[in-house]
N, C-alpha and C. Protein backbone atom coordinates (compact mmCIF):
# COMPACT_ATOMS: atom_id res chain seq x y z
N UNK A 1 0.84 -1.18 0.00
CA UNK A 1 0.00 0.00 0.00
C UNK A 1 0.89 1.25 0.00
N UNK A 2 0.70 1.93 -0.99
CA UNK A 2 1.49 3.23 -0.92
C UNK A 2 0.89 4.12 -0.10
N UNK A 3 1.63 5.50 0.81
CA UNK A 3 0.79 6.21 1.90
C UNK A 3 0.87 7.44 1.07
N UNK A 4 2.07 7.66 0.32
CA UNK A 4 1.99 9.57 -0.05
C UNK A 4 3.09 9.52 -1.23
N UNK A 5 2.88 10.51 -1.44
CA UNK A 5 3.38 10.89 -3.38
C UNK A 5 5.13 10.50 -3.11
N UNK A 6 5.71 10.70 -2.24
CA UNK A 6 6.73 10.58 -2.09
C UNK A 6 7.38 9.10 -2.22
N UNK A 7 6.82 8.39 -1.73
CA UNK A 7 6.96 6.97 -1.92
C UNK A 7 7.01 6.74 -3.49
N UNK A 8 5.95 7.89 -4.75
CA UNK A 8 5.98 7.08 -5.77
C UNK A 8 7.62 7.59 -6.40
N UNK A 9 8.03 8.66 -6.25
CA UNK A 9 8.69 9.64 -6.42
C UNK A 9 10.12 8.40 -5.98
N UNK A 10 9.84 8.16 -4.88
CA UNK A 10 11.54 6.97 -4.50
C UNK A 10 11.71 5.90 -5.29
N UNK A 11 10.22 5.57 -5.74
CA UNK A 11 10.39 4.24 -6.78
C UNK A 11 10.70 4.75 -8.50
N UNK A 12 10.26 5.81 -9.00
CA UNK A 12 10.43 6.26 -10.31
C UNK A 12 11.98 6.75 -10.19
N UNK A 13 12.82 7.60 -9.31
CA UNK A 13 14.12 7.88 -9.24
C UNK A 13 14.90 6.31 -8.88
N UNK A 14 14.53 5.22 -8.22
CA UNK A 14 15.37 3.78 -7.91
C UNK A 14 15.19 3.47 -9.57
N UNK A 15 14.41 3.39 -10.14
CA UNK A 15 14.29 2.84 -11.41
C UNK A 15 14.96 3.28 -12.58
N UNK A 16 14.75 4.64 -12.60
CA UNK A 16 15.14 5.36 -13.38
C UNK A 16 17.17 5.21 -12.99
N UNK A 17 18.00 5.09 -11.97
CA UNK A 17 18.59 5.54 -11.87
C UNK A 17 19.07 3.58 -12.16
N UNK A 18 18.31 2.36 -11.76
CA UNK A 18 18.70 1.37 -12.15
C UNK A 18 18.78 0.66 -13.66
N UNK A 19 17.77 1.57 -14.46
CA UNK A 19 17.63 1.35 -15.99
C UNK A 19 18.51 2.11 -17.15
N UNK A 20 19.10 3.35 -16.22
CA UNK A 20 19.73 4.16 -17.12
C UNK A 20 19.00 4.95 -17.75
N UNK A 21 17.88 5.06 -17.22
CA UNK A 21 16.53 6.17 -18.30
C UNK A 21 17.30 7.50 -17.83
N UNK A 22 16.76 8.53 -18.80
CA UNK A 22 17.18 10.14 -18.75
C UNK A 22 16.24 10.71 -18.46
N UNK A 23 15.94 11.91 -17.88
CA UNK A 23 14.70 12.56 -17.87
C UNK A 23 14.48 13.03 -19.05
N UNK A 24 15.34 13.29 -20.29
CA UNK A 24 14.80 13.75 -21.84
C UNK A 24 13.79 12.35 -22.45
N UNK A 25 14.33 11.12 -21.88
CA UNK A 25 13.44 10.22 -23.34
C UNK A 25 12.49 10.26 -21.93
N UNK A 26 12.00 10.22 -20.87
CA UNK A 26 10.93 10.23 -20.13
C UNK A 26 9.93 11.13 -21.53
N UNK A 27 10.68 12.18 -21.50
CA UNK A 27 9.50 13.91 -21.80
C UNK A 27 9.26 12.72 -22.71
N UNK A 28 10.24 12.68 -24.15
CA UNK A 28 10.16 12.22 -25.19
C UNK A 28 8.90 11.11 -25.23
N UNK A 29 8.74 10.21 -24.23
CA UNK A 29 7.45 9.07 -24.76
C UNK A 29 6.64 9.59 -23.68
N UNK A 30 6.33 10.79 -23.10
CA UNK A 30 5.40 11.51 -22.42
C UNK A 30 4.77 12.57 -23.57
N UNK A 31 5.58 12.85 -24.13
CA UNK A 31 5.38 14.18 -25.21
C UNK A 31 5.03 15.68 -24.34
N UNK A 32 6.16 15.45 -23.62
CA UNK A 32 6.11 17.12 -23.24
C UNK A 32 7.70 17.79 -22.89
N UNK A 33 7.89 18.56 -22.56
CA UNK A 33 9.00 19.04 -22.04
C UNK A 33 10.16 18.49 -21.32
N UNK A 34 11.64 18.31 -21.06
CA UNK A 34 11.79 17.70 -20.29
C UNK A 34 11.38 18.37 -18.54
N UNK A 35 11.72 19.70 -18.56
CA UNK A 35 11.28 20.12 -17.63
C UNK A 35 10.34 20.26 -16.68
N UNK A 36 9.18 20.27 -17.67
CA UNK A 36 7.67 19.99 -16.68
C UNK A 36 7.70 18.16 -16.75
N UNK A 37 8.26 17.33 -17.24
CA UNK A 37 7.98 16.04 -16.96
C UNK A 37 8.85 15.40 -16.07
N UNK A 38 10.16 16.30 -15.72
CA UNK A 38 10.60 15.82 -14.65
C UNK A 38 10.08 16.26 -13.12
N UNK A 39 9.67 17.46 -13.19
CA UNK A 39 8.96 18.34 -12.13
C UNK A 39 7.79 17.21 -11.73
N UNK A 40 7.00 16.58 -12.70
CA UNK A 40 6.07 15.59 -11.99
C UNK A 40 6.46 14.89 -11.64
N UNK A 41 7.88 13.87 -12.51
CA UNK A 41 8.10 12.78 -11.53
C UNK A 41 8.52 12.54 -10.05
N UNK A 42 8.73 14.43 -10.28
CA UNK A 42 9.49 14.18 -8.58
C UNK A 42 8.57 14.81 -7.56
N UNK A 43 7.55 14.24 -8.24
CA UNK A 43 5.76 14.60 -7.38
C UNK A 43 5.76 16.31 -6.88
N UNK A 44 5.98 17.04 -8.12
CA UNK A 44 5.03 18.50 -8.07
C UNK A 44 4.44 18.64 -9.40
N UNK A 45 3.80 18.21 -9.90
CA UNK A 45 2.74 18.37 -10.93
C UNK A 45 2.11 17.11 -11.13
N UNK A 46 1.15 17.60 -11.76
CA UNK A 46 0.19 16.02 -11.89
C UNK A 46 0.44 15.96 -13.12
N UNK A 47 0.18 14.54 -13.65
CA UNK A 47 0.22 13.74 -14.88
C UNK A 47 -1.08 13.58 -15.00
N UNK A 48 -2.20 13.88 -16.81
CA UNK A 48 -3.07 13.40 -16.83
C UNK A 48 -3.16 11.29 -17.15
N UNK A 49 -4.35 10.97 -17.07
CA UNK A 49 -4.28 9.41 -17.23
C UNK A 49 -3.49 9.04 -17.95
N UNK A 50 -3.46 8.89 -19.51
CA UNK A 50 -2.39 8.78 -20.04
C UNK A 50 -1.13 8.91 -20.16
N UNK A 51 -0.29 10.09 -19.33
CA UNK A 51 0.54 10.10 -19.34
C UNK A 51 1.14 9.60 -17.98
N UNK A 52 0.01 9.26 -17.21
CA UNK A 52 0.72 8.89 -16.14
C UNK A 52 0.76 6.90 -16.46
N UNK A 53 0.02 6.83 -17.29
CA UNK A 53 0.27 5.50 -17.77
C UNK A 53 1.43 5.37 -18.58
N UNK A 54 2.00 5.96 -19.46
CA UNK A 54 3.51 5.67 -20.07
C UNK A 54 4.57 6.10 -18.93
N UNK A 55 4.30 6.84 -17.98
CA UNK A 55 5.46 6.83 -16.72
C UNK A 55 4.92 5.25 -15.59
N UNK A 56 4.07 4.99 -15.89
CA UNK A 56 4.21 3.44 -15.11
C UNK A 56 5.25 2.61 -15.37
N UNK A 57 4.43 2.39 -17.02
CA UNK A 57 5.26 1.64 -17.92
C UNK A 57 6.34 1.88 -17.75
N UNK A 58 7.30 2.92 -17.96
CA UNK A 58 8.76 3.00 -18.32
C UNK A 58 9.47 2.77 -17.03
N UNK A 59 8.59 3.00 -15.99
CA UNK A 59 9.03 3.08 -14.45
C UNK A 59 8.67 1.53 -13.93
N UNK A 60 7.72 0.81 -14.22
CA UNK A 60 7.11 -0.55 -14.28
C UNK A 60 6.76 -0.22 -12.42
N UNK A 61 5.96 0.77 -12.67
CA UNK A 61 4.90 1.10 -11.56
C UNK A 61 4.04 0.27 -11.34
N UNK A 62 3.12 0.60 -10.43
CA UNK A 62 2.28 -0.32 -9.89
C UNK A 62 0.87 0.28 -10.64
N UNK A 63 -0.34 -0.37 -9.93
CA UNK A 63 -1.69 0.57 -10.48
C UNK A 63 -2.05 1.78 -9.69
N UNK A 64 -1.89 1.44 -8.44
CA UNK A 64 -2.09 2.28 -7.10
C UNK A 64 -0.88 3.52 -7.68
N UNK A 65 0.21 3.36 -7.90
CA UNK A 65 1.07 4.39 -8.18
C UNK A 65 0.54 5.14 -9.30
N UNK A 66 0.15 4.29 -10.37
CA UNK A 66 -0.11 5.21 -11.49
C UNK A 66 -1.23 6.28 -11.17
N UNK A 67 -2.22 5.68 -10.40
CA UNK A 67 -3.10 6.94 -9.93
C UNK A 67 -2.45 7.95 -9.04
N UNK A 68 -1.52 7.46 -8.01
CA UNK A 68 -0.84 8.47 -7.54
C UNK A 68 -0.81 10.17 -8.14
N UNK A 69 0.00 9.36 -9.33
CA UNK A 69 0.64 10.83 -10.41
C UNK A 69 -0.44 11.42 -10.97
N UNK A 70 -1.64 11.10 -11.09
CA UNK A 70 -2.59 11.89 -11.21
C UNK A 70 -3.20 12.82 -10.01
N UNK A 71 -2.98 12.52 -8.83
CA UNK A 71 -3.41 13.06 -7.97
C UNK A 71 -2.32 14.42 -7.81
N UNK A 72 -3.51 15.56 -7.63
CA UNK A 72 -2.42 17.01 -7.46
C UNK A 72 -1.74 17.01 -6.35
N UNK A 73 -0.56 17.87 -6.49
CA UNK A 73 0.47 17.39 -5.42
C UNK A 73 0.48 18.42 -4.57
N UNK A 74 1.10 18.34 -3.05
CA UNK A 74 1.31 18.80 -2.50
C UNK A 74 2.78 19.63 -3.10
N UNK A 75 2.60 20.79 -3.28
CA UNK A 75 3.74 21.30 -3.99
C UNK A 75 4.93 22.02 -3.04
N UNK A 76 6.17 21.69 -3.46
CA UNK A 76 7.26 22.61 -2.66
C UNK A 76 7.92 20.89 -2.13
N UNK A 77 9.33 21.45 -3.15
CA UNK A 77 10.23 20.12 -2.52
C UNK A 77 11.01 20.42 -1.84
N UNK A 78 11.36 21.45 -1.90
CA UNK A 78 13.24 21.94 -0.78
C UNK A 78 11.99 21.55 0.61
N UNK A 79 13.22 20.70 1.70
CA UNK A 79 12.77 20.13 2.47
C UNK A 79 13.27 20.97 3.75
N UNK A 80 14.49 21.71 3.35
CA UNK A 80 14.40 23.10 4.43
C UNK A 80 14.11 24.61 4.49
N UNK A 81 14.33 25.19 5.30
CA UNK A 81 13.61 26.87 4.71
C UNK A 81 15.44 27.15 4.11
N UNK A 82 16.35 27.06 4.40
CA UNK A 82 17.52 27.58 3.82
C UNK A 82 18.08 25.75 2.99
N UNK A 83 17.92 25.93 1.50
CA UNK A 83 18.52 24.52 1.11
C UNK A 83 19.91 24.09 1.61
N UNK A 84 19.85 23.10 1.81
CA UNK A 84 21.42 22.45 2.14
C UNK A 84 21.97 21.72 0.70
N UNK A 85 21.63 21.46 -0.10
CA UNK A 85 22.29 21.03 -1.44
C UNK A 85 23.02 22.06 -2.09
N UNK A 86 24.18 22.00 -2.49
CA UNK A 86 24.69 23.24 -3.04
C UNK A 86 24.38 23.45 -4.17
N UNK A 87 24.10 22.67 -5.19
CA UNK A 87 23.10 23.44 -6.52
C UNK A 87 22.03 24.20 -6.25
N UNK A 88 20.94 23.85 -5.07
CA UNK A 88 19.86 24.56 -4.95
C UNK A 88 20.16 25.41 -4.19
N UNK A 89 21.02 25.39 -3.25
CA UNK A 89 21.59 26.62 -2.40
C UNK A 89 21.72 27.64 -3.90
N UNK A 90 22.38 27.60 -4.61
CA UNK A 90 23.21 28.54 -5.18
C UNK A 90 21.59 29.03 -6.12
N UNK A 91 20.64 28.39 -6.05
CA UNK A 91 18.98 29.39 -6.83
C UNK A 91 19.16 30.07 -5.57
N UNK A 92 18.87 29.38 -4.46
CA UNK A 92 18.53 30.75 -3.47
C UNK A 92 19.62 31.64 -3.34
N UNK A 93 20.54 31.86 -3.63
CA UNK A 93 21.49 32.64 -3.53
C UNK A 93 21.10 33.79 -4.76
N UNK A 94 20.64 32.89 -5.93
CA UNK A 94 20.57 33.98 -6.72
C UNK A 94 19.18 34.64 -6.59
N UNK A 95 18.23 33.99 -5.75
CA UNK A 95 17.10 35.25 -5.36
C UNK A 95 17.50 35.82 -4.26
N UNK A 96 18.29 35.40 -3.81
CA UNK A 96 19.33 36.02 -2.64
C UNK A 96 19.38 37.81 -2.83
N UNK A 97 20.05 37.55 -3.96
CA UNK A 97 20.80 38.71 -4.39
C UNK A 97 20.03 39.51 -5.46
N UNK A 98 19.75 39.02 -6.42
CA UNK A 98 19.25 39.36 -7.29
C UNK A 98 17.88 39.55 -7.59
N UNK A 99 16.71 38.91 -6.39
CA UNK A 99 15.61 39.32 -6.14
C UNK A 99 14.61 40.28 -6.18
N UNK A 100 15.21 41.29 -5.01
CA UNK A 100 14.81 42.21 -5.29
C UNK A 100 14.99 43.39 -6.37
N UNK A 101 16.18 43.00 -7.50
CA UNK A 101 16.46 43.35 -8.78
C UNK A 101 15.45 43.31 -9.88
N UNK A 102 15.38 41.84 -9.57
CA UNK A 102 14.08 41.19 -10.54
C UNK A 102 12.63 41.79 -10.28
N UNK A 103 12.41 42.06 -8.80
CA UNK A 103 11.10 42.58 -8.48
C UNK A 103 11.25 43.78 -9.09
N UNK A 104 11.90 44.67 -8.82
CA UNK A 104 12.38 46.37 -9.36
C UNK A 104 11.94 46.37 -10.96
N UNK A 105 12.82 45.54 -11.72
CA UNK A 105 12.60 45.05 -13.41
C UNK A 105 11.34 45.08 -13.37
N UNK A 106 10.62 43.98 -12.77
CA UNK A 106 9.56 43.39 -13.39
C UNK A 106 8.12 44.46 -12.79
N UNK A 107 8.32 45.00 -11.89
CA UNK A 107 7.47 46.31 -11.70
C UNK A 107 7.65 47.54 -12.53
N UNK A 108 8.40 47.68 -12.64
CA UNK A 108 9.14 48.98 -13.50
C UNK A 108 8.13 48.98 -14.78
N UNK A 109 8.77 47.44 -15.57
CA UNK A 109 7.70 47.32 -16.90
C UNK A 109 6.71 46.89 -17.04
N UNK A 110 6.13 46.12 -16.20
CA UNK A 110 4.59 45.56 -16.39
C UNK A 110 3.45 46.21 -14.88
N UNK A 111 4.33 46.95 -14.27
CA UNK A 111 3.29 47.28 -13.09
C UNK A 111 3.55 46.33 -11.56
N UNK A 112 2.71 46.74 -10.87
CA UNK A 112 2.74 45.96 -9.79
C UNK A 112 1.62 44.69 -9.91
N UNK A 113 2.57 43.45 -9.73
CA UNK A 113 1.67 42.25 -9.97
C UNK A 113 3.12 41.11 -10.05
N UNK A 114 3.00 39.85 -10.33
CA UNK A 114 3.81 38.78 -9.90
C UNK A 114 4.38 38.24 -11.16
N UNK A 115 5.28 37.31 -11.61
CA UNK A 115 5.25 36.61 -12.50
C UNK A 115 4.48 34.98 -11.96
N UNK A 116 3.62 34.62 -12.78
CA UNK A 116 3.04 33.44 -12.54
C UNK A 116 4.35 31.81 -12.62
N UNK A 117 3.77 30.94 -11.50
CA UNK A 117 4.76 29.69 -11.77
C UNK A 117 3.58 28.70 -11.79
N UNK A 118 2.49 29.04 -12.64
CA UNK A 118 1.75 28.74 -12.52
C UNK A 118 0.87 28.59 -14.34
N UNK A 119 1.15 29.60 -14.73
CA UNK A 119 1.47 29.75 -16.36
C UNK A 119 2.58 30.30 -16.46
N UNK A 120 3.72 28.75 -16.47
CA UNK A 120 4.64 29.00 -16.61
C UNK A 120 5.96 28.10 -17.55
N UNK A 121 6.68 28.30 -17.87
CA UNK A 121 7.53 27.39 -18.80
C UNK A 121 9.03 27.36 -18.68
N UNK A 122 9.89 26.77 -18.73
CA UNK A 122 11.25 26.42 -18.23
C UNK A 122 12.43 26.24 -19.27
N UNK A 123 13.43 26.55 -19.61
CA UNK A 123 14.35 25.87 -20.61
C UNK A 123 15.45 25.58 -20.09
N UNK A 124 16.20 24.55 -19.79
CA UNK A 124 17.52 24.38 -19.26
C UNK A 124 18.50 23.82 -20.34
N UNK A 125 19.68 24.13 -20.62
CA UNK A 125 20.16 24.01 -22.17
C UNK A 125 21.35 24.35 -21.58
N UNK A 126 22.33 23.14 -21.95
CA UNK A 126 23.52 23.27 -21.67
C UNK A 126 24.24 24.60 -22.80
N UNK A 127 25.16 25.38 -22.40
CA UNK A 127 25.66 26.65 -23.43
C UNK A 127 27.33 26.54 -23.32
N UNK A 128 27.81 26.10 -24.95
CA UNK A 128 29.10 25.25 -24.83
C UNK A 128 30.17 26.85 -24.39
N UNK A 129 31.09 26.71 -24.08
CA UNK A 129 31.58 28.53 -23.88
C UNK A 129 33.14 27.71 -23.57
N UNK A 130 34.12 28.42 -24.00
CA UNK A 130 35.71 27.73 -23.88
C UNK A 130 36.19 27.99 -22.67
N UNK A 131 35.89 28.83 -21.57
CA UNK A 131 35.72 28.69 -20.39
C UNK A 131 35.72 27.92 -19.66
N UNK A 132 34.72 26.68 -19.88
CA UNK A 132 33.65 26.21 -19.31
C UNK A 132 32.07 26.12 -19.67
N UNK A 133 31.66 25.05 -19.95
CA UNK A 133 30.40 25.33 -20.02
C UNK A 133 29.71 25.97 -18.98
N UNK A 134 28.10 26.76 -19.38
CA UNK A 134 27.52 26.92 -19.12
C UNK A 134 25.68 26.44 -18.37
N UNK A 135 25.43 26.96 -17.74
CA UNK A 135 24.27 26.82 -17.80
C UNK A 135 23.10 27.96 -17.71
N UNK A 136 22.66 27.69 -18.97
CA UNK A 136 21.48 28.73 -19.69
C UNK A 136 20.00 28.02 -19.12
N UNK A 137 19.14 29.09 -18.27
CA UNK A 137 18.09 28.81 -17.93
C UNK A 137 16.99 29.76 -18.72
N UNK A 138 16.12 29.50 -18.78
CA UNK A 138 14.72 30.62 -19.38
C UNK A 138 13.68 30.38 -18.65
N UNK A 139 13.32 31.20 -17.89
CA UNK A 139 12.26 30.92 -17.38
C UNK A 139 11.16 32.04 -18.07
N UNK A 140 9.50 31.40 -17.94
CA UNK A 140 8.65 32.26 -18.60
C UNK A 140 7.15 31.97 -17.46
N UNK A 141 7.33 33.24 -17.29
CA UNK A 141 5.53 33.01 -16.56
C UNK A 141 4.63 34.67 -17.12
N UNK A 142 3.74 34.20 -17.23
CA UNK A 142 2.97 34.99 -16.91
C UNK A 142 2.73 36.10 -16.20
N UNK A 143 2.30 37.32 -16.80
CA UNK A 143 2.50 38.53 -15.75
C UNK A 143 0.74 38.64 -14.98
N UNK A 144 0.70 38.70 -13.66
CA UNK A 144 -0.13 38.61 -13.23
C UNK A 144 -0.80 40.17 -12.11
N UNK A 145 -0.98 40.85 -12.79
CA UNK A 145 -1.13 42.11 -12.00
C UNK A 145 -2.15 42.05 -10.92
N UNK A 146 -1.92 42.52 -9.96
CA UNK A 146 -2.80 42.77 -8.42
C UNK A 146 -4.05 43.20 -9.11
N UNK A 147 -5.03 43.30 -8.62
CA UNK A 147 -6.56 44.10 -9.23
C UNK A 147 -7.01 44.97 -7.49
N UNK A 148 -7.48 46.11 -7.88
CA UNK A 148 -8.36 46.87 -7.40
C UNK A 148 -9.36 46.67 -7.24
N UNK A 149 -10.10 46.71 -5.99
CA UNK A 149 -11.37 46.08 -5.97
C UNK A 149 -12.23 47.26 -4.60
């Protein structure tokens, strides 16, 4: 008996990490992004029926699991208020710093209101540079202005 999304989330990463699957051919026989299709597997977005049926399959889930991933998730994975992983440390570092930059920007030109993560879209794309590679992110949401009432 599975109790919570997390459980399905330990069995799709044991599998995935025992089969050699990528999160790109996941998107690929999901047909979506790799980004939003890894975001579900690691139980913050839901999968509709179908697609949570080709992540069984490739994961060789259970039935109880496959409904899992349809069920909406309890969202928010950093498991502390300050991350301890140093990749995710280093996002909060950059809303750290650069936060209230971004708020300044993004009021300046569209008004007072939020960017949505909610209508929202992701690109992560390695960027070759003789340096060192890079990493090129895009993020896109929606501008969502406060209303007067």
């Amino acid at each position: 008996m599975i109790t919570n999304r997390e459980q399905v989330t330990e069995h799709i990463v044991s599998a995935k990490v025992k089969n050699g699957i990528t999160w790109a051919e996941v998107a690929d026989k999901v047909g979506l992004s790799k980004e939003w299709t890894t975001a579900a597997c690691l139980g913050q977005m839901a999968f509709n029926k179908a697609q949570a049926e080709i992540v069984g399959e490739l994961f060789g889930l259970s039935d109880e699991a496959v409904a899992w991933l349809q069920i909406a998730p309890y969202k928010g994975s950093i498991p502390t208020a300050v991350p301890t992983d140093p990749l995710i440390y280093r996002w909060y570092e950059v809303v750290n710093v650069y936060g209230s930059t971004i708020k300044e920007l993004i009021h300046e030109e569209f008004g007072d209101g939020i960017m949505s993560a909610i209508d929202f879209s992701m690109d992560i794309q390695r960027e070759e540079d003789p340096n060192g590679d890079r990493v090129n992110v895009v993020l896109s949401g929606k501008f969502l202005p406060y209303k007067t009432y």
